[in-house]
PDB file of N, CA and C in Angstrom:
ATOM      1  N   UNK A   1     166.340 -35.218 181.150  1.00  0.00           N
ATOM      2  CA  UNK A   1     167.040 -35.544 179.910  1.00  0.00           C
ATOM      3  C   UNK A   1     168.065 -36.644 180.187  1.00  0.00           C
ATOM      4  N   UNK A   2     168.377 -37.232 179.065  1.00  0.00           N
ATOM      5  CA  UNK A   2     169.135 -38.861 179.605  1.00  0.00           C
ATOM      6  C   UNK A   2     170.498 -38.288 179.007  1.00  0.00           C
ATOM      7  N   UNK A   3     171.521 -39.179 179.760  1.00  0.00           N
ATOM      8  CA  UNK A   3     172.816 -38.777 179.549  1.00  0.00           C
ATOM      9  C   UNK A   3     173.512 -39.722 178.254  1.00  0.00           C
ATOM     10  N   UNK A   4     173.698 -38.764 177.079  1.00  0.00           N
ATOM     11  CA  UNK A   4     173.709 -39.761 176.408  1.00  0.00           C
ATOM     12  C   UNK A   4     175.328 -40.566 176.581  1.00  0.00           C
ATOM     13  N   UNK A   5     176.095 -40.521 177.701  1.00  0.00           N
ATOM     14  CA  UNK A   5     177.423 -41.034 177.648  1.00  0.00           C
ATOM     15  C   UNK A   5     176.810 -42.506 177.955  1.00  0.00           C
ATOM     16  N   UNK A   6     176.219 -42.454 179.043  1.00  0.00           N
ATOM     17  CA  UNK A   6     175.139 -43.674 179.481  1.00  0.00           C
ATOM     18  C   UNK A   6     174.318 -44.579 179.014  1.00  0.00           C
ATOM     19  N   UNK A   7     174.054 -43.943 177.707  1.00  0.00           N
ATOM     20  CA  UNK A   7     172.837 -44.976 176.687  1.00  0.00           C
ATOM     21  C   UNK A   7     173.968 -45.135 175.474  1.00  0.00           C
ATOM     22  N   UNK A   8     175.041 -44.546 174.971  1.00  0.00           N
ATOM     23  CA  UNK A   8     175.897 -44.828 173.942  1.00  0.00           C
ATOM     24  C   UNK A   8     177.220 -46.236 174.412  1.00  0.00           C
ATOM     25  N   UNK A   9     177.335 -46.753 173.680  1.00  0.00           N
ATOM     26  CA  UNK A   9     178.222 -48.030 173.848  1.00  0.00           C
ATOM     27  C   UNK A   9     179.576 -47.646 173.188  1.00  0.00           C
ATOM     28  N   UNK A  10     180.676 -47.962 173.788  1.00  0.00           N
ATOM     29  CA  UNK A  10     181.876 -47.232 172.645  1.00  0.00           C
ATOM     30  C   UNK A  10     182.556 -48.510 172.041  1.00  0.00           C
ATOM     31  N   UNK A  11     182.644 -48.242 170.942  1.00  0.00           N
ATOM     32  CA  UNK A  11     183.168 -49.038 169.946  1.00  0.00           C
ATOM     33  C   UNK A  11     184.732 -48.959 169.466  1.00  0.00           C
ATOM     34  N   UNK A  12     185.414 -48.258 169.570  1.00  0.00           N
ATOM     35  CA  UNK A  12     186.479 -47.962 169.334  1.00  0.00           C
ATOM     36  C   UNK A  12     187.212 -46.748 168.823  1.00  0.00           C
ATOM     37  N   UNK A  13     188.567 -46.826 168.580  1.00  0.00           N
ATOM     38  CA  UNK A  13     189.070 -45.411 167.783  1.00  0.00           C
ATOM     39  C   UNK A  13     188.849 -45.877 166.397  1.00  0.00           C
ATOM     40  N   UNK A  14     188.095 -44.759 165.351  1.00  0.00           N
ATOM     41  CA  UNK A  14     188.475 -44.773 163.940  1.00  0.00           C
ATOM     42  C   UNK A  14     188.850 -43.740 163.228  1.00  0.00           C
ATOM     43  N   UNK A  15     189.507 -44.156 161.641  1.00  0.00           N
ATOM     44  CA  UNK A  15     190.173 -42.783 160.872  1.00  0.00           C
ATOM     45  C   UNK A  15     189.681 -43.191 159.854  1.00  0.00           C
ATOM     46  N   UNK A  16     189.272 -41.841 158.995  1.00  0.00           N
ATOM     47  CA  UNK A  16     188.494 -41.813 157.642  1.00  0.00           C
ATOM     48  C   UNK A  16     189.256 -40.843 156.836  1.00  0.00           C
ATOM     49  N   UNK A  17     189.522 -41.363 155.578  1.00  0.00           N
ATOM     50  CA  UNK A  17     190.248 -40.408 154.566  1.00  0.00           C
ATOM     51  C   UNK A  17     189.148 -40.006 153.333  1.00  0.00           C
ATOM     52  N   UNK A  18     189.691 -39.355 152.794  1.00  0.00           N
ATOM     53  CA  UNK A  18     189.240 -38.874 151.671  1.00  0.00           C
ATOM     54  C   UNK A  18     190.827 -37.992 150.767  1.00  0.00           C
ATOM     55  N   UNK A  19     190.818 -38.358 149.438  1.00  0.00           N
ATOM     56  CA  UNK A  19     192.040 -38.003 148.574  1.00  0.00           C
ATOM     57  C   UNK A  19     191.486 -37.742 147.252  1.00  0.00           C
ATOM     58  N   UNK A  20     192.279 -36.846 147.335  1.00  0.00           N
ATOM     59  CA  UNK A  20     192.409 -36.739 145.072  1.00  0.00           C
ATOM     60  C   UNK A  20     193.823 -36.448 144.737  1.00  0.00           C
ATOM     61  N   UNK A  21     194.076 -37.106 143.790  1.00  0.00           N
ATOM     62  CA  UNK A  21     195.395 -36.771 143.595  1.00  0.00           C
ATOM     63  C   UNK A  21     195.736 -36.014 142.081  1.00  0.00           C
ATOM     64  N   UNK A  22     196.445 -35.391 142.133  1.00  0.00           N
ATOM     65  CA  UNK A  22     196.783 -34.143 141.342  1.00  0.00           C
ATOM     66  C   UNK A  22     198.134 -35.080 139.967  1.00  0.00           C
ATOM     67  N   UNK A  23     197.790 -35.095 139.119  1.00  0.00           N
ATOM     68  CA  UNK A  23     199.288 -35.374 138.148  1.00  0.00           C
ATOM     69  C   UNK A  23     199.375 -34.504 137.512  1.00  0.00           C
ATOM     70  N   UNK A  24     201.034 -34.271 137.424  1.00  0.00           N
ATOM     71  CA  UNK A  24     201.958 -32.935 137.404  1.00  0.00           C
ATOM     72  C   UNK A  24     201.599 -31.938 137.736  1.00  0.00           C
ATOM     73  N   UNK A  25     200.788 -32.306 139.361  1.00  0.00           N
ATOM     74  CA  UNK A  25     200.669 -31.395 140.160  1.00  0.00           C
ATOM     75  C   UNK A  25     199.671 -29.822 139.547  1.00  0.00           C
ATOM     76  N   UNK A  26     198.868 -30.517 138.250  1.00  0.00           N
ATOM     77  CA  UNK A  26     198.068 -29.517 137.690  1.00  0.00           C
ATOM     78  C   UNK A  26     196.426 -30.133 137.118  1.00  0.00           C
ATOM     79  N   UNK A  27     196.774 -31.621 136.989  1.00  0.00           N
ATOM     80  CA  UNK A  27     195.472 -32.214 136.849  1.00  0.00           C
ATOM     81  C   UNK A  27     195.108 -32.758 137.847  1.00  0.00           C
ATOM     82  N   UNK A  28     193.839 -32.583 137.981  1.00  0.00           N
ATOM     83  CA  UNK A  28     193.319 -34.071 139.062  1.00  0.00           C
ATOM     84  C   UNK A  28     192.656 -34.897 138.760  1.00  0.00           C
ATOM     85  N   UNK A  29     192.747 -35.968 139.675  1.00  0.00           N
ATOM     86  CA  UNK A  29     191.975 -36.796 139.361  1.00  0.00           C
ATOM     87  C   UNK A  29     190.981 -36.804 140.226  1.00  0.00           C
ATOM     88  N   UNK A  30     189.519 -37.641 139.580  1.00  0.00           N
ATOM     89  CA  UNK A  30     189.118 -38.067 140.860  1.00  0.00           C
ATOM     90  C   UNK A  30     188.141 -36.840 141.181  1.00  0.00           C
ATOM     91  N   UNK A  31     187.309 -36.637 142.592  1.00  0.00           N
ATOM     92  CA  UNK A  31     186.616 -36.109 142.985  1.00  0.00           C
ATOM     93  C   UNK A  31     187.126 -35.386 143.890  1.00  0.00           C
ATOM     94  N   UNK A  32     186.807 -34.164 144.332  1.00  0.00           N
ATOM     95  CA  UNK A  32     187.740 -33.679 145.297  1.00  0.00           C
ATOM     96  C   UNK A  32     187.634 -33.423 146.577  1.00  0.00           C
ATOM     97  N   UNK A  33     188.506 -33.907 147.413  1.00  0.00           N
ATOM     98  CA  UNK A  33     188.393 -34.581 148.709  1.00  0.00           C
ATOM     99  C   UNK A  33     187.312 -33.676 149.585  1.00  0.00           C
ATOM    100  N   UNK A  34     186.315 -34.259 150.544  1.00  0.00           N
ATOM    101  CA  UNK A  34     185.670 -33.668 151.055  1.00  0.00           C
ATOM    102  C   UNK A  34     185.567 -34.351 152.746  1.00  0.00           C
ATOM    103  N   UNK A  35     185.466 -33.499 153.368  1.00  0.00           N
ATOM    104  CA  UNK A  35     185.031 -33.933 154.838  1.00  0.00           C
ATOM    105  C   UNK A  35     183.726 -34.920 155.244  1.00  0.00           C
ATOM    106  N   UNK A  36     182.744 -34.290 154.469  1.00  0.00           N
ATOM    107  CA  UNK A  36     181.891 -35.799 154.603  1.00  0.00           C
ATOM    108  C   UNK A  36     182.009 -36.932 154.498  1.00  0.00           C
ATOM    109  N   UNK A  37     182.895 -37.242 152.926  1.00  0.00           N
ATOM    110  CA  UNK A  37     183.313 -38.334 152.825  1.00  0.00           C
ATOM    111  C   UNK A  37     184.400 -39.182 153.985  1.00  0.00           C
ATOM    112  N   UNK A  38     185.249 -38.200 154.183  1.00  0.00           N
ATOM    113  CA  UNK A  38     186.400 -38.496 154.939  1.00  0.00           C
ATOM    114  C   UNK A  38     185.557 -39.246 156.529  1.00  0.00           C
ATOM    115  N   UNK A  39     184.497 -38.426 156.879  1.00  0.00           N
ATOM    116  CA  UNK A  39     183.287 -38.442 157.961  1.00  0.00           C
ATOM    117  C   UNK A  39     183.032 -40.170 157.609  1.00  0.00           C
ATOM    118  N   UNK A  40     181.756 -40.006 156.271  1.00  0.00           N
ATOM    119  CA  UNK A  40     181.357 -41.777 155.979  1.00  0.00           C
ATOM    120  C   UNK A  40     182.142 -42.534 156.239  1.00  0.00           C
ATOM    121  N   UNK A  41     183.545 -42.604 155.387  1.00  0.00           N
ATOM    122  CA  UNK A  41     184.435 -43.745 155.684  1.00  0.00           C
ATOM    123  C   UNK A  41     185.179 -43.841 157.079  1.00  0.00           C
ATOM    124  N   UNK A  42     185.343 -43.102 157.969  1.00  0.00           N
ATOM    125  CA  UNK A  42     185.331 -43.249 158.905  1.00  0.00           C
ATOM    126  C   UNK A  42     184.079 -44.115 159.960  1.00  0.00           C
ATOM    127  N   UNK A  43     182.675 -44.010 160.059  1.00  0.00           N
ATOM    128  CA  UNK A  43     181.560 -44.667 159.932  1.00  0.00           C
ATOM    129  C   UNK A  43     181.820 -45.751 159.919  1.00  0.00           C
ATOM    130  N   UNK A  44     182.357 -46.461 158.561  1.00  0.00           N
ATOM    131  CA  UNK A  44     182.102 -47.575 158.337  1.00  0.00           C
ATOM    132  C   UNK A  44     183.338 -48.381 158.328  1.00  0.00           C
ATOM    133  N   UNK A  45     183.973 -47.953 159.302  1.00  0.00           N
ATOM    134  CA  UNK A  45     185.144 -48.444 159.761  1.00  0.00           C
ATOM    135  C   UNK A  45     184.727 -49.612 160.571  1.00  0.00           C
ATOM    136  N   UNK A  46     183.797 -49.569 161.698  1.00  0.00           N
ATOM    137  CA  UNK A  46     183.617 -50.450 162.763  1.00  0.00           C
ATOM    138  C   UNK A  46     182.015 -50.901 162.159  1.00  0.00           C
ATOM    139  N   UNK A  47     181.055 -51.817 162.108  1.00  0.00           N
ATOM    140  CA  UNK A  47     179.998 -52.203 161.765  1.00  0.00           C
ATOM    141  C   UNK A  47     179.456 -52.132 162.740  1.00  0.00           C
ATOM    142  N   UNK A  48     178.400 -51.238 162.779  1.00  0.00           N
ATOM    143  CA  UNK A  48     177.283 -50.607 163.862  1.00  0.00           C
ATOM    144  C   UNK A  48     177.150 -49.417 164.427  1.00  0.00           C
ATOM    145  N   UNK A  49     178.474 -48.496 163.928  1.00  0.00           N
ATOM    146  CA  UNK A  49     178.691 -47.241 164.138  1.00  0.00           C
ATOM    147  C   UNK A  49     177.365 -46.289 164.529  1.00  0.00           C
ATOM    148  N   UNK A  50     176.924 -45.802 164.824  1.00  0.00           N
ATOM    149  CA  UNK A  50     175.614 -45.062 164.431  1.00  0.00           C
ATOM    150  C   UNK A  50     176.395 -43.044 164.942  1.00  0.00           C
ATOM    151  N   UNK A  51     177.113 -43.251 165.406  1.00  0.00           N
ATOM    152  CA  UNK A  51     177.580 -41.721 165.532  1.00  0.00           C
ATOM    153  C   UNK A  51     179.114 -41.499 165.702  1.00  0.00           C
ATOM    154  N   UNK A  52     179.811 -40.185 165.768  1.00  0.00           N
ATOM    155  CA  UNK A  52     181.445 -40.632 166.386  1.00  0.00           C
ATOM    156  C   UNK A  52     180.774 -39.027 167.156  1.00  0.00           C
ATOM    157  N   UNK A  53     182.307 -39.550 167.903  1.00  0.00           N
ATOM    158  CA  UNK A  53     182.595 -38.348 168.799  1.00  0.00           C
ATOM    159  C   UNK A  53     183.740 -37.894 168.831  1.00  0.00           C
ATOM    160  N   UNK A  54     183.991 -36.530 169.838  1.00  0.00           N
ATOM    161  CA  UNK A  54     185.552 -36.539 169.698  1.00  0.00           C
ATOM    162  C   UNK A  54     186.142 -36.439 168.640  1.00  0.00           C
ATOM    163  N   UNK A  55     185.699 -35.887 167.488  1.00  0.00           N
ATOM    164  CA  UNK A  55     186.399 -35.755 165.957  1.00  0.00           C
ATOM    165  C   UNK A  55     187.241 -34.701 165.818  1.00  0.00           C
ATOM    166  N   UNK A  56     188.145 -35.280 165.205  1.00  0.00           N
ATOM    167  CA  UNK A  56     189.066 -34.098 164.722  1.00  0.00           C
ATOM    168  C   UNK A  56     189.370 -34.397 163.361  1.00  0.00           C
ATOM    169  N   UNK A  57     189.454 -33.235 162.768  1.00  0.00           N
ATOM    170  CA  UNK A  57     189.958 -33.193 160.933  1.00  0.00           C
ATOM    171  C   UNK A  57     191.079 -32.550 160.979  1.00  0.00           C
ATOM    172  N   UNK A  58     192.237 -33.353 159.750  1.00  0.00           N
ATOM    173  CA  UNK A  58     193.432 -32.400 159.594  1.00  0.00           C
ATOM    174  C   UNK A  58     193.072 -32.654 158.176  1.00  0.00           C
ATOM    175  N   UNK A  59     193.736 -31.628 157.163  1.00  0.00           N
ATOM    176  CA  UNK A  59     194.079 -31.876 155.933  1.00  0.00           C
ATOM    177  C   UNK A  59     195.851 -31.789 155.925  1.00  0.00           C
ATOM    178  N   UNK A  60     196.175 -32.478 154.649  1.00  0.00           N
ATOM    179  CA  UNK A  60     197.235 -32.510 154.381  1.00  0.00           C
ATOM    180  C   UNK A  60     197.851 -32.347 152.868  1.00  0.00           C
ATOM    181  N   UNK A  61     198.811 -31.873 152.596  1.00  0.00           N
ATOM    182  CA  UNK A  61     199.563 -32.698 150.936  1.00  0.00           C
ATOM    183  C   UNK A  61     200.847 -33.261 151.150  1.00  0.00           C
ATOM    184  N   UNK A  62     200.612 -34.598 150.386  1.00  0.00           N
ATOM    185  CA  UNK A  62     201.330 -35.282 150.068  1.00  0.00           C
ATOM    186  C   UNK A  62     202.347 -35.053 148.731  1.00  0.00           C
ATOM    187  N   UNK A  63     203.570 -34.683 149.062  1.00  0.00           N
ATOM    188  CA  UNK A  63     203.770 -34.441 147.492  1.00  0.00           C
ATOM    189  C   UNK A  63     204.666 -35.452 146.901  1.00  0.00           C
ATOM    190  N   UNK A  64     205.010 -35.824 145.613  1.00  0.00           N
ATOM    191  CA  UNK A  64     206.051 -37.211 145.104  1.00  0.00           C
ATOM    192  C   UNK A  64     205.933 -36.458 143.883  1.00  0.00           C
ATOM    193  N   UNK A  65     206.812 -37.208 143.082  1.00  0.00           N
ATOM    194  CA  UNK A  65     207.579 -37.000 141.965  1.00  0.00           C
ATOM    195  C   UNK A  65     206.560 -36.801 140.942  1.00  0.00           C
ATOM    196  N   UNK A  66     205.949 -35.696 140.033  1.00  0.00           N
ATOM    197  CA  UNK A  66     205.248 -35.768 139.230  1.00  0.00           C
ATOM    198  C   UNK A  66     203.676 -35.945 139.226  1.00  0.00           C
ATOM    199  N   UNK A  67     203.380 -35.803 140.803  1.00  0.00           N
ATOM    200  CA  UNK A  67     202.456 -35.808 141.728  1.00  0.00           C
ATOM    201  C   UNK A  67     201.761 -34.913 142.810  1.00  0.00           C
ATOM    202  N   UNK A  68     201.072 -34.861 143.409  1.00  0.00           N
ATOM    203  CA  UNK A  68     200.843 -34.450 144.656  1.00  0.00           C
ATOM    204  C   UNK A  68     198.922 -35.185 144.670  1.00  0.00           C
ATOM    205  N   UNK A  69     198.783 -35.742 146.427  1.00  0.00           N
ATOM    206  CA  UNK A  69     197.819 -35.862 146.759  1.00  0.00           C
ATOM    207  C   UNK A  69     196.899 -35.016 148.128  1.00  0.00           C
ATOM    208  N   UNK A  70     196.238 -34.734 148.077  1.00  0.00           N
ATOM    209  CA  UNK A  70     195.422 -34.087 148.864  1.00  0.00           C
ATOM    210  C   UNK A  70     194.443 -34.783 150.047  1.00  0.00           C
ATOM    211  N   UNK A  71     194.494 -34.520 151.378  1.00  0.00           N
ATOM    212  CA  UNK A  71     194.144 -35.953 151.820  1.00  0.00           C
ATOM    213  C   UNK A  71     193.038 -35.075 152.889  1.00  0.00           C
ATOM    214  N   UNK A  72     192.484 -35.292 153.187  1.00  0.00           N
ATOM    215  CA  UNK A  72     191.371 -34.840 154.702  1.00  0.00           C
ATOM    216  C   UNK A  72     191.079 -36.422 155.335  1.00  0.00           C
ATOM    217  N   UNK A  73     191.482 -35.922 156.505  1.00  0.00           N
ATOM    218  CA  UNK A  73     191.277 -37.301 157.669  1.00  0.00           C
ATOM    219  C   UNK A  73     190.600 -36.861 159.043  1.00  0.00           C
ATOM    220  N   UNK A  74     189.915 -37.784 159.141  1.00  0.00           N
ATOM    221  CA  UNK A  74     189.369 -37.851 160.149  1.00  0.00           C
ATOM    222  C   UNK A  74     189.567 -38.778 160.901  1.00  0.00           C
ATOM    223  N   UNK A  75     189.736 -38.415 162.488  1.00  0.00           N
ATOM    224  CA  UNK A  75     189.845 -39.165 163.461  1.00  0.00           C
ATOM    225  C   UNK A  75     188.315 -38.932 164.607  1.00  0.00           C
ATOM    226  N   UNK A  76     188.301 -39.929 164.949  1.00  0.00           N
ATOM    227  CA  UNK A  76     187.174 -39.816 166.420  1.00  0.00           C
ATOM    228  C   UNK A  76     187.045 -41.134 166.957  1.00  0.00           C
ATOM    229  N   UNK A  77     185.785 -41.224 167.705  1.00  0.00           N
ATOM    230  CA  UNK A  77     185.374 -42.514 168.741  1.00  0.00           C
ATOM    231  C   UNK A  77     184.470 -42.877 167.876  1.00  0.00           C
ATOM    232  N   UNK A  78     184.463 -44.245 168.173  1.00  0.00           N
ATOM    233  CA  UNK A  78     182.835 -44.917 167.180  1.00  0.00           C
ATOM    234  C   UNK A  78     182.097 -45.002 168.306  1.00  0.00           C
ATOM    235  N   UNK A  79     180.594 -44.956 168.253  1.00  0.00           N
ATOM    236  CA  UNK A  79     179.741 -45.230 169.188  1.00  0.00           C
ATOM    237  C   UNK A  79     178.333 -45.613 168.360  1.00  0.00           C
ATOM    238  N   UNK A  80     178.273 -46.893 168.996  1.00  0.00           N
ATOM    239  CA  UNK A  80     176.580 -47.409 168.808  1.00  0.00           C
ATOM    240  C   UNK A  80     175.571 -47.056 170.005  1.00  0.00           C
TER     241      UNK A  80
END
């Protein structure tokens, strides 16, 4: 079996979000944040991506005045 550290090329660090944001903190807008997405846009951070590694997800809220946003991020390695 081949090692894939050996046949993968590393491309760099990337971060992918995904948000919806909430007004008066009771409507939202928008679609609501998901890890895949947060995943894609991470992807297509670097052009040629074909996998990441090393991922980690946090979620978060953001809150402001008459507001709040909801965020899932992703961090990892790009690799072609």
């Amino acid at each position: 079996m081949a090692n894939p550290d050996k046949a993968a090329h590393f491309l760099g660090e990337v971060q992918g979000e995904s948000r919806q944001r909430w007004i008066l903190y009771l409507i939202p807008m928008g679609d609501a944040p998901s890890t895949q997405q947060a995943i894609i846009n991470a992807k297509q951070q670097i052009s040629g991506t074909r996998f990441l590694a090393d991922v980690s997800i946090d979620d978060r809220t953001e809150w402001g005045f008459g507001y709040s946003e909801q965020i899932i991020i992703v961090n990892a390695q790009a690799y072609r």
